[in-house]
Protein backbone atom coordinates (compact mmCIF):
# COMPACT_ATOMS: atom_id res chain seq x y z
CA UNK A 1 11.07 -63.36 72.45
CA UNK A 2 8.98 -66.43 73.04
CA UNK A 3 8.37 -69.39 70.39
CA UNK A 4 5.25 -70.64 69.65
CA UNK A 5 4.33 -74.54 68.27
CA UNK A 6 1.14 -74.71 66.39
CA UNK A 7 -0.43 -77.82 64.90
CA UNK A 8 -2.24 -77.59 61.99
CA UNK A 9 -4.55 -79.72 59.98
CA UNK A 10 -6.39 -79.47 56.28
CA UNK A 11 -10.19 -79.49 56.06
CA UNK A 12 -9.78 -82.22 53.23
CA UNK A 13 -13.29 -80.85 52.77
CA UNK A 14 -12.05 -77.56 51.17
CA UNK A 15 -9.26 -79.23 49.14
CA UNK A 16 -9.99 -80.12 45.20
CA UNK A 17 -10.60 -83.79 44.21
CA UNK A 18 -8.74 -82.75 40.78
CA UNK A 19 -5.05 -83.83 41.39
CA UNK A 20 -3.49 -81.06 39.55
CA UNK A 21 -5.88 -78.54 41.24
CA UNK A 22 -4.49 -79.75 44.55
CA UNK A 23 -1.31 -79.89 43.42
CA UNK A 24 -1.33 -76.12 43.07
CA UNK A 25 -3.38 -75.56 46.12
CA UNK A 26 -0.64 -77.44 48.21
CA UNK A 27 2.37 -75.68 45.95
CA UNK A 28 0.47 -72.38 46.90
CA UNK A 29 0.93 -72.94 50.71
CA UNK A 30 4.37 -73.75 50.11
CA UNK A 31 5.25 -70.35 48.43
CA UNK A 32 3.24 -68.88 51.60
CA UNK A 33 5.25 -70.97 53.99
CA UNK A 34 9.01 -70.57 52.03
CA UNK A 35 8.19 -66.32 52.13
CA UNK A 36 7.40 -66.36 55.66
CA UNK A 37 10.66 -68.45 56.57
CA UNK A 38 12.56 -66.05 54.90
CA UNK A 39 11.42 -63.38 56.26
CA UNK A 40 11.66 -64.51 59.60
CA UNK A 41 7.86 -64.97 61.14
CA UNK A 42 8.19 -68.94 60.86
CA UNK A 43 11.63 -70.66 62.29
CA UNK A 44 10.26 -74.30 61.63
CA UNK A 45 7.77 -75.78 59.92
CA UNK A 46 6.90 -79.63 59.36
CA UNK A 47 4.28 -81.81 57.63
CA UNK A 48 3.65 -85.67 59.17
CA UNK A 49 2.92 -88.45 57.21
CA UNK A 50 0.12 -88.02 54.72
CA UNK A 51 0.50 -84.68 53.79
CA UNK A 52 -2.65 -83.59 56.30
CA UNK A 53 -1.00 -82.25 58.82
CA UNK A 54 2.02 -80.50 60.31
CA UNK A 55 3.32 -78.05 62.47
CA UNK A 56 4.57 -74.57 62.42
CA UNK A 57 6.96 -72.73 64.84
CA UNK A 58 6.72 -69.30 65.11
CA UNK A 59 9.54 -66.58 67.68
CA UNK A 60 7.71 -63.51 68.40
CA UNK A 61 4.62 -62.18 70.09
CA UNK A 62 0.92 -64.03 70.46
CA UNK A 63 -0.47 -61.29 68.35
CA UNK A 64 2.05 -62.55 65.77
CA UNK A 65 0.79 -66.09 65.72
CA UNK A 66 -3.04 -64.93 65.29
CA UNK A 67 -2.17 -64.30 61.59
């Protein structure tokens, strides 16, 4: 099975000025991310400095990482 490292970035432009409101956007995500680890689609995932952007590392098939 291959592995797959995509980089990802926010569209600050869709996120909500409101602190808490982003605060549950980015919480959201998280619960996305922490389901998908442990179910096995995502091995590693990562966020750099700033909270912006990251990366995710997914083991299967292309048509797996088109999600």
């Amino acid at each position: 099975m291959a592995r797959y490292m995509v980089f990802w970035e926010v569209d600050a432009s869709r996120t909500p000025e409101n602190p808490k409101e982003k605060k549950a956007q980015l919480r959201g995500f998280g619960d996305v991310v922490s389901k998908q680890m442990k179910e096995g689609g995502i091995k590693d995932w990562g966020v750099f400095g700033g909270e912006m952007r990251g990366f995710t590392i997914f083991e299967g098939s292309i048509s797996d990482v088109h999600i």
